[in-house]
C-alpha atoms as a PDB file:
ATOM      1  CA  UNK A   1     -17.981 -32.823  42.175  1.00  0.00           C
ATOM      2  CA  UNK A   2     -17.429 -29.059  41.066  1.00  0.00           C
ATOM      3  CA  UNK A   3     -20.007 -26.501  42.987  1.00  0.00           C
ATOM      4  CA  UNK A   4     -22.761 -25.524  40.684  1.00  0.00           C
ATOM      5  CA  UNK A   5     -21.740 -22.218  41.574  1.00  0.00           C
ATOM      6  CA  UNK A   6     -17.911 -22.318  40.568  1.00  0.00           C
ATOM      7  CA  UNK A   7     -19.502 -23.600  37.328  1.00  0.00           C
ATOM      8  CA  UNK A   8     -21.851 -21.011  36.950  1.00  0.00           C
ATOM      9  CA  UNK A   9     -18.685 -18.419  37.591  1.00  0.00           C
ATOM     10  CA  UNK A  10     -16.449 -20.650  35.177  1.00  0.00           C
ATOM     11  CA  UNK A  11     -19.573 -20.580  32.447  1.00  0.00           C
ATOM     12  CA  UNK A  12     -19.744 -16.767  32.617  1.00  0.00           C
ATOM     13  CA  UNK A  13     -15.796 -16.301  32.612  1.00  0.00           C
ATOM     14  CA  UNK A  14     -15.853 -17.843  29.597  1.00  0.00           C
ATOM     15  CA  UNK A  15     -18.657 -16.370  27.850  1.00  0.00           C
ATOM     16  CA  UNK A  16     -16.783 -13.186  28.513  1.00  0.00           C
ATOM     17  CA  UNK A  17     -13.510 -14.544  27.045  1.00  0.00           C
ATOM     18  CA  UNK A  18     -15.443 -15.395  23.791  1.00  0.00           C
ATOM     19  CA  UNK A  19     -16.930 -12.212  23.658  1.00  0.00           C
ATOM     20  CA  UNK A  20     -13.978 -10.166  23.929  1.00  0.00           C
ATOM     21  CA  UNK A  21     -12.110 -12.432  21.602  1.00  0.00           C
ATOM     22  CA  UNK A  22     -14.724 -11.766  19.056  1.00  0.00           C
ATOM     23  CA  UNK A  23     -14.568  -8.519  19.701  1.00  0.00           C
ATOM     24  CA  UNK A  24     -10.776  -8.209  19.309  1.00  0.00           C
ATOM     25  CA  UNK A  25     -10.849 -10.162  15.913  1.00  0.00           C
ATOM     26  CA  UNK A  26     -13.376  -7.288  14.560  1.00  0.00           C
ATOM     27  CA  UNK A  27     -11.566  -4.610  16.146  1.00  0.00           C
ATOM     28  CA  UNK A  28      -8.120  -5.029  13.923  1.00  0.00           C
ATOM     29  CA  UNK A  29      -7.213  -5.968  10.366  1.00  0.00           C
ATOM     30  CA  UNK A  30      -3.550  -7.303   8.890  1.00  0.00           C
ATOM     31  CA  UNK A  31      -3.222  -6.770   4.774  1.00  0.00           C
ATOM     32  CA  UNK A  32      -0.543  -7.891   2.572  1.00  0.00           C
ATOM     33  CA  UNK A  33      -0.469  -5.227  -0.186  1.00  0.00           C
ATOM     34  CA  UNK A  34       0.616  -5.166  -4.274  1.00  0.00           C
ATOM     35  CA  UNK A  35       0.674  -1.985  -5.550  1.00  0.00           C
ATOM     36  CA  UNK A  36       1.502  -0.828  -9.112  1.00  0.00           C
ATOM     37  CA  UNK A  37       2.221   2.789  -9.948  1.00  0.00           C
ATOM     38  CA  UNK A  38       1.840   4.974 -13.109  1.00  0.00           C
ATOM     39  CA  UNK A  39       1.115   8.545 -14.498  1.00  0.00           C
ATOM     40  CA  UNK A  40       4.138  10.935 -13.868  1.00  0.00           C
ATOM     41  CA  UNK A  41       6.461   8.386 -12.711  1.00  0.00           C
ATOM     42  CA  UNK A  42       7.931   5.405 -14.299  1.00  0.00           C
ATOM     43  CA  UNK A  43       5.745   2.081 -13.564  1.00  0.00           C
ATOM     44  CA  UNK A  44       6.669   0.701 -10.738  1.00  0.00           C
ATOM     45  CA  UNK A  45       5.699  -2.542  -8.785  1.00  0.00           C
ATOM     46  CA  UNK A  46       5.554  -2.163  -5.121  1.00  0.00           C
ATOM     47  CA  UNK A  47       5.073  -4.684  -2.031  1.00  0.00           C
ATOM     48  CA  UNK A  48       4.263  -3.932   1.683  1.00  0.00           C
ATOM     49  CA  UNK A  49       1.595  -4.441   4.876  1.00  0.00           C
ATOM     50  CA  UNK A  50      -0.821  -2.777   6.002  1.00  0.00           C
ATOM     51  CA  UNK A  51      -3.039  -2.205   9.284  1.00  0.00           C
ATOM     52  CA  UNK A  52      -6.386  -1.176  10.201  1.00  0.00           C
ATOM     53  CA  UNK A  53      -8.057  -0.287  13.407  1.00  0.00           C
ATOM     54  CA  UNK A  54     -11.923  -0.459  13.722  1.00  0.00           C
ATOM     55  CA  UNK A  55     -13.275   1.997  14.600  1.00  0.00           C
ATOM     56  CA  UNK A  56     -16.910   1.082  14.210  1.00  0.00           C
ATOM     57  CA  UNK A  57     -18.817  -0.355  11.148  1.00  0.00           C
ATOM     58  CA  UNK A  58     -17.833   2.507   9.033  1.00  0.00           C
ATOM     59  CA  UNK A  59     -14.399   3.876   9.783  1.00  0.00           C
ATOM     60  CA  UNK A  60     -11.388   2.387  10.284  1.00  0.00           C
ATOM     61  CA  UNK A  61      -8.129   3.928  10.956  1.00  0.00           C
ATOM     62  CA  UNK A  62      -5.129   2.858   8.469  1.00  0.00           C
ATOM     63  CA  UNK A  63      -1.563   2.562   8.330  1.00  0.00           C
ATOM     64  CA  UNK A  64       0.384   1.077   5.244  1.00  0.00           C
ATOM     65  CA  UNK A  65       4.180   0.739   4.387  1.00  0.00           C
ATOM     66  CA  UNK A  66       4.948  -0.552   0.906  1.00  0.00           C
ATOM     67  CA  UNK A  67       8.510  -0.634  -1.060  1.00  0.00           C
ATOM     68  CA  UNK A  68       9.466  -1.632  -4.289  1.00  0.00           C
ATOM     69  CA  UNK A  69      10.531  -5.102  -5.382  1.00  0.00           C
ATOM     70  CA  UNK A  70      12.883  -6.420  -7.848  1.00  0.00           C
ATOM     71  CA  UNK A  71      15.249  -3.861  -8.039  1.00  0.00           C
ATOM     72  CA  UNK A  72      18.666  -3.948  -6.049  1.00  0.00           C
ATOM     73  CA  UNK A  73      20.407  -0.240  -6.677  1.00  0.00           C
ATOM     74  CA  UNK A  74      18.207   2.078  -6.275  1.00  0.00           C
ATOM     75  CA  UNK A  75      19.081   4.032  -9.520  1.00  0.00           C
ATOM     76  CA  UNK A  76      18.828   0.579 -11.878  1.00  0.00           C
ATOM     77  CA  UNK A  77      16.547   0.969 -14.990  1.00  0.00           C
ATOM     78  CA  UNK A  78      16.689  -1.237 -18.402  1.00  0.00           C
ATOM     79  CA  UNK A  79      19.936  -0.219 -19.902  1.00  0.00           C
ATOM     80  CA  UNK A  80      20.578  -1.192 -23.638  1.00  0.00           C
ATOM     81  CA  UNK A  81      22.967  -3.508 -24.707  1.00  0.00           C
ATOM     82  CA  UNK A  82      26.396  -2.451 -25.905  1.00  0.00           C
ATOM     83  CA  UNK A  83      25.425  -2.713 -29.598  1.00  0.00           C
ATOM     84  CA  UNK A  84      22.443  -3.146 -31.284  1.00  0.00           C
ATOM     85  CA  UNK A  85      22.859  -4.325 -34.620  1.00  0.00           C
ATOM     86  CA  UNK A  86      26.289  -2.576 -35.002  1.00  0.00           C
ATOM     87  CA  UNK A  87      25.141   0.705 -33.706  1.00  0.00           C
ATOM     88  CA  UNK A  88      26.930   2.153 -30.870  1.00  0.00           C
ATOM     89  CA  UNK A  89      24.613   2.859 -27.558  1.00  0.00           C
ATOM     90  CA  UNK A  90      25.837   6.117 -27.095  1.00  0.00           C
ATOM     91  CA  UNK A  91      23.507   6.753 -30.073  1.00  0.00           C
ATOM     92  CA  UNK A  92      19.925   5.014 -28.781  1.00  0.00           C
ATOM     93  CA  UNK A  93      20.332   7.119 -25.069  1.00  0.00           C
ATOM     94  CA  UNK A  94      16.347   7.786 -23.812  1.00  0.00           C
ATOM     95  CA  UNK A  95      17.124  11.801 -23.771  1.00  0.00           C
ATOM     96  CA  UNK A  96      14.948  11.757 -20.487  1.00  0.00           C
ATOM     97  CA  UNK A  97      15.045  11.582 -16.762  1.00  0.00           C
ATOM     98  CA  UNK A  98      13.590   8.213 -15.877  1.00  0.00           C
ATOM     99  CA  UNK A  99      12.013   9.002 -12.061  1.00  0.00           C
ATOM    100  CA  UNK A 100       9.831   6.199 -10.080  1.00  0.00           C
ATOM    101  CA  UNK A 101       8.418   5.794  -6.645  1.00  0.00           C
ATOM    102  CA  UNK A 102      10.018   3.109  -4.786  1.00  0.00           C
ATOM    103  CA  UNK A 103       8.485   3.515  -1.384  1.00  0.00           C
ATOM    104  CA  UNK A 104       5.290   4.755   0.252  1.00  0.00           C
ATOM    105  CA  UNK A 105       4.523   4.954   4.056  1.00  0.00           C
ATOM    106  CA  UNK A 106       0.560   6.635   4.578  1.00  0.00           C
ATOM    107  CA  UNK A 107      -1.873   6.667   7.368  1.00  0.00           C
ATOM    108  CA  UNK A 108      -5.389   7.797   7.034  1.00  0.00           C
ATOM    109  CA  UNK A 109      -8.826   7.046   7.248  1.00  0.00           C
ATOM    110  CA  UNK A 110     -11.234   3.939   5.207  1.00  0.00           C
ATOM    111  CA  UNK A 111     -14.747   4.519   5.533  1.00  0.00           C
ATOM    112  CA  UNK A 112     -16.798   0.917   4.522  1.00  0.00           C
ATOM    113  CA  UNK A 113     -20.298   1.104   3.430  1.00  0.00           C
ATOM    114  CA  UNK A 114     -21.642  -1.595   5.654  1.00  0.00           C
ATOM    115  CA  UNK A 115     -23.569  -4.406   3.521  1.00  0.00           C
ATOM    116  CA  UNK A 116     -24.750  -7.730   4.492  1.00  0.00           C
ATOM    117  CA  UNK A 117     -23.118  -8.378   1.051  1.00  0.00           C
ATOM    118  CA  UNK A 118     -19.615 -10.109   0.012  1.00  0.00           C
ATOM    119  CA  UNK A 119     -18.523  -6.903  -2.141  1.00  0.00           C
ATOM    120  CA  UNK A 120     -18.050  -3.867  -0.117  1.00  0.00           C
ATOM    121  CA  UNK A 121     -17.366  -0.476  -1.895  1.00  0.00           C
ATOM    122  CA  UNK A 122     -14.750   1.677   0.480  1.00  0.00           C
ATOM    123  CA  UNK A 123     -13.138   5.590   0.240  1.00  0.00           C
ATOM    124  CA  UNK A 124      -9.996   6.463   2.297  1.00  0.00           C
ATOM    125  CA  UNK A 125      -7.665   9.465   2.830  1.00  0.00           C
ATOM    126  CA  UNK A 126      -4.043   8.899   3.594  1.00  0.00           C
ATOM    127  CA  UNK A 127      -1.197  11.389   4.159  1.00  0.00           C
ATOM    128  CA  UNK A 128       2.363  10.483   4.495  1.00  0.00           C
ATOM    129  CA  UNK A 129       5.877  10.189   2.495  1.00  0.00           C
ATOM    130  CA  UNK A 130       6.738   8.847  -0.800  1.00  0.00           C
ATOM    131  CA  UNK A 131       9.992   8.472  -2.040  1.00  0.00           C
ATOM    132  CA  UNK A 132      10.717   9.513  -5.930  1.00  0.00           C
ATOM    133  CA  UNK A 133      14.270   8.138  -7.407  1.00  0.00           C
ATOM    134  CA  UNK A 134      15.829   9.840 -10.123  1.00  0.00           C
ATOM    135  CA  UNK A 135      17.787   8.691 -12.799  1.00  0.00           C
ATOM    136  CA  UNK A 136      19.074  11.236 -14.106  1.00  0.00           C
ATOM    137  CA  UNK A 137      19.918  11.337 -18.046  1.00  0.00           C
ATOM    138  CA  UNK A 138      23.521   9.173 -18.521  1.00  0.00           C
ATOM    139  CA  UNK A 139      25.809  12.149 -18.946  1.00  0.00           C
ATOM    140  CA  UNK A 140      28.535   9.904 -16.921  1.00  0.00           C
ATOM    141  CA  UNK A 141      28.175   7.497 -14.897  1.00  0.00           C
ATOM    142  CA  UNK A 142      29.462   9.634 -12.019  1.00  0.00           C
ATOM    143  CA  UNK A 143      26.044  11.387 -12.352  1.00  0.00           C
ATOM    144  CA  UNK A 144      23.688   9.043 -11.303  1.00  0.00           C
ATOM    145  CA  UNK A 145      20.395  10.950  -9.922  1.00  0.00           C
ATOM    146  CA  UNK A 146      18.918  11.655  -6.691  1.00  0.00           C
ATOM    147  CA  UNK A 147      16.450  10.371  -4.020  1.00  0.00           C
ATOM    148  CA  UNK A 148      14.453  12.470  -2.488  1.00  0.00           C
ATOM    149  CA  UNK A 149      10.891  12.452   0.412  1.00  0.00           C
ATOM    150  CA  UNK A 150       8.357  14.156  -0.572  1.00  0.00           C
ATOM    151  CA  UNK A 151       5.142  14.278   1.146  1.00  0.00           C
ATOM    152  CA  UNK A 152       1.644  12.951  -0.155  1.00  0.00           C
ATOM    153  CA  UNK A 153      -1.922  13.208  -0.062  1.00  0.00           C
ATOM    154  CA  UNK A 154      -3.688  10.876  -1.806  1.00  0.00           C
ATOM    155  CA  UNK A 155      -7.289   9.283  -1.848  1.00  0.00           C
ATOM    156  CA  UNK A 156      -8.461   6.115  -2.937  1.00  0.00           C
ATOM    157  CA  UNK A 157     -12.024   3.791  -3.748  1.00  0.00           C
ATOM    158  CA  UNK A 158     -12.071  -0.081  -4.104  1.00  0.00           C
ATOM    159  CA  UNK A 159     -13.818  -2.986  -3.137  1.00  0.00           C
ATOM    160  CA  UNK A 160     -13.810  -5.487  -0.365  1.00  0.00           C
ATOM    161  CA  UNK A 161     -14.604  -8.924  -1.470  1.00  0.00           C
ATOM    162  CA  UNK A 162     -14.901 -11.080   1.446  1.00  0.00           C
ATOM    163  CA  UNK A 163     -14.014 -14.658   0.704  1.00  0.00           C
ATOM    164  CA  UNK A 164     -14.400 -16.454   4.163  1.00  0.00           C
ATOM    165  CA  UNK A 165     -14.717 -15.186   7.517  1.00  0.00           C
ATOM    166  CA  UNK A 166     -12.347 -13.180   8.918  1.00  0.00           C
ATOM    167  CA  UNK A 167     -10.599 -13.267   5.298  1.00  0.00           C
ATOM    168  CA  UNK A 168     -10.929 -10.761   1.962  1.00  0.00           C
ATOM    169  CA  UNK A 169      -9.406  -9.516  -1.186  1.00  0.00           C
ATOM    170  CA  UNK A 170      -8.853  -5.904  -2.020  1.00  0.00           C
ATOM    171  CA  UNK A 171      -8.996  -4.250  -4.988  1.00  0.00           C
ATOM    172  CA  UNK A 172      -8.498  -0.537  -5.113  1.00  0.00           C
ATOM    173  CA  UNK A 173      -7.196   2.667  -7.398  1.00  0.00           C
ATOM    174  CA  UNK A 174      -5.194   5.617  -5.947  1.00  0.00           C
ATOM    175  CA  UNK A 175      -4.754   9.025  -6.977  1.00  0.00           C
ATOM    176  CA  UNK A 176      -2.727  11.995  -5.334  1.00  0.00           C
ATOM    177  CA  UNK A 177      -0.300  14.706  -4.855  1.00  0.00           C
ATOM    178  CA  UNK A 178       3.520  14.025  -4.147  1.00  0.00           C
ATOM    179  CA  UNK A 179       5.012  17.118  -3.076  1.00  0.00           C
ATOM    180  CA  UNK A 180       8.448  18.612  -2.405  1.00  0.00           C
ATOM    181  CA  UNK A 181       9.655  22.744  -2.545  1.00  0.00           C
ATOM    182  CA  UNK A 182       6.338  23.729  -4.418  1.00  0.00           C
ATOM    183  CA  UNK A 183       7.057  21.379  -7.016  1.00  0.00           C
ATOM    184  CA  UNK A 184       3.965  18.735  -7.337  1.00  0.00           C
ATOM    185  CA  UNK A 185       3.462  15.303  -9.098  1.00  0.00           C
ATOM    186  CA  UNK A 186       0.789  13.246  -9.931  1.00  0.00           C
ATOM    187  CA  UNK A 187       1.236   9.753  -8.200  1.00  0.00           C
ATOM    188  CA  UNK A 188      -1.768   7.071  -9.287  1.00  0.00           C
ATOM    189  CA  UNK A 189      -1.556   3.334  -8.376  1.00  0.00           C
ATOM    190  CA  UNK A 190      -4.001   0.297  -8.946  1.00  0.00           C
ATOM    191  CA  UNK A 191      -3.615  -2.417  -5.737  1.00  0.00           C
ATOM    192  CA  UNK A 192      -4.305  -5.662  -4.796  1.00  0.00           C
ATOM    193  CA  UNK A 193      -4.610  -6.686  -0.857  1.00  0.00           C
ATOM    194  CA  UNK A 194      -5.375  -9.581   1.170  1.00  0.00           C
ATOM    195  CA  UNK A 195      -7.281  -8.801   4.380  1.00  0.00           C
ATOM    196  CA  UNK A 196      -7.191 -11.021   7.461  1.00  0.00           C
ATOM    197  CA  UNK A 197      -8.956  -9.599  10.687  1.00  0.00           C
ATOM    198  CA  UNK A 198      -8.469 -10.310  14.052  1.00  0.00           C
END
């Protein structure tokens, strides 16, 4: 028969195993993120992970990594066929630079409005690099374009919809500044996320 005081000892090691477990699943968070870019750039679908550090009710510390998806070379855009209706291509050439970002690596800062509701509203900051391919306009094929890092500052809002415990969706819009020798562009994106905490 086990000593009423090893049980008592067993009964309190585990108490404080549950509670730090419980603790630990609030204290991080693991998202799967879409992302889908537009304004300056060329729309652009991107896929990548996330993860967030509690800091307390309100703030959590971020870090995301996202690339695009569906696209092998890293110049490839829709190219016309090699007629179209007996007109030569040479002559139906998009007289423009076709640019897009095709990866995005931020940390920064959420803030949460704590509710006791499913939907919560969020803000964040996030600063990092963004990467801008350029196709340039098809003078030769020699000539393809350029890929370049520029550094961004962005913010974004959304909401947290929180689906079961532990477990929500994320729906959010972001706006900022991509930025390389003086020269800045607009970079905007609409996302999708799925949250898991631990």
């Amino acid at each position: 028969m086990v000593p009423s005081r090893y049980l008592t000892a067993l009964t309190f090691a585990v108490a404080a195993l549950a509670a730090v477990d419980a603790r630990a699943q609030e204290s991080f968070v693991v998202r799967g993120l879409g992302l889908g870019t537009f304004g300056t750039s060329d729309t652009t679908g991107l896929l990548g992970v996330g993860l967030g550090v509690n800091l307390n009710e309100v703030m959590q510390v971020t870090f995301d990594a996202s690339r695009e998806f569906g696209r092998a070379d890293p110049y490839q855009r829709p190219v016309a066929p090699s007629t179209v209706i007996g007109i030569p291509t040479a002559i139906i050439i998009v007289l423009a630079d076709s640019a897009r970002v095709d990866r995005v690596v931020t940390g920064g800062v959420r803030f949460r409005l704590p509710t006791s509701f499913r939907l919560k509203p969020f803000a964040a900051i996030h600063a990092g690099l963004v990467r801008v391919t350029t196709r340039f306009v098809p003078v030769s094929i020699a000539d393809e374009g350029s890929i370049d890092w520029r550094t961004l500052v962005e913010g974004e809002g959304g909401i947290s919809i929180s689906v079961v415990n532990r477990l929500a969706v994320d729906m959010s819009y972001r706006v900022g500044s991509a930025t390389r020798d003086y020269d800045s562009d607009v970079v905007q994106s609409v996302g999708l996320g799925v949250a898991v905490g631990f």
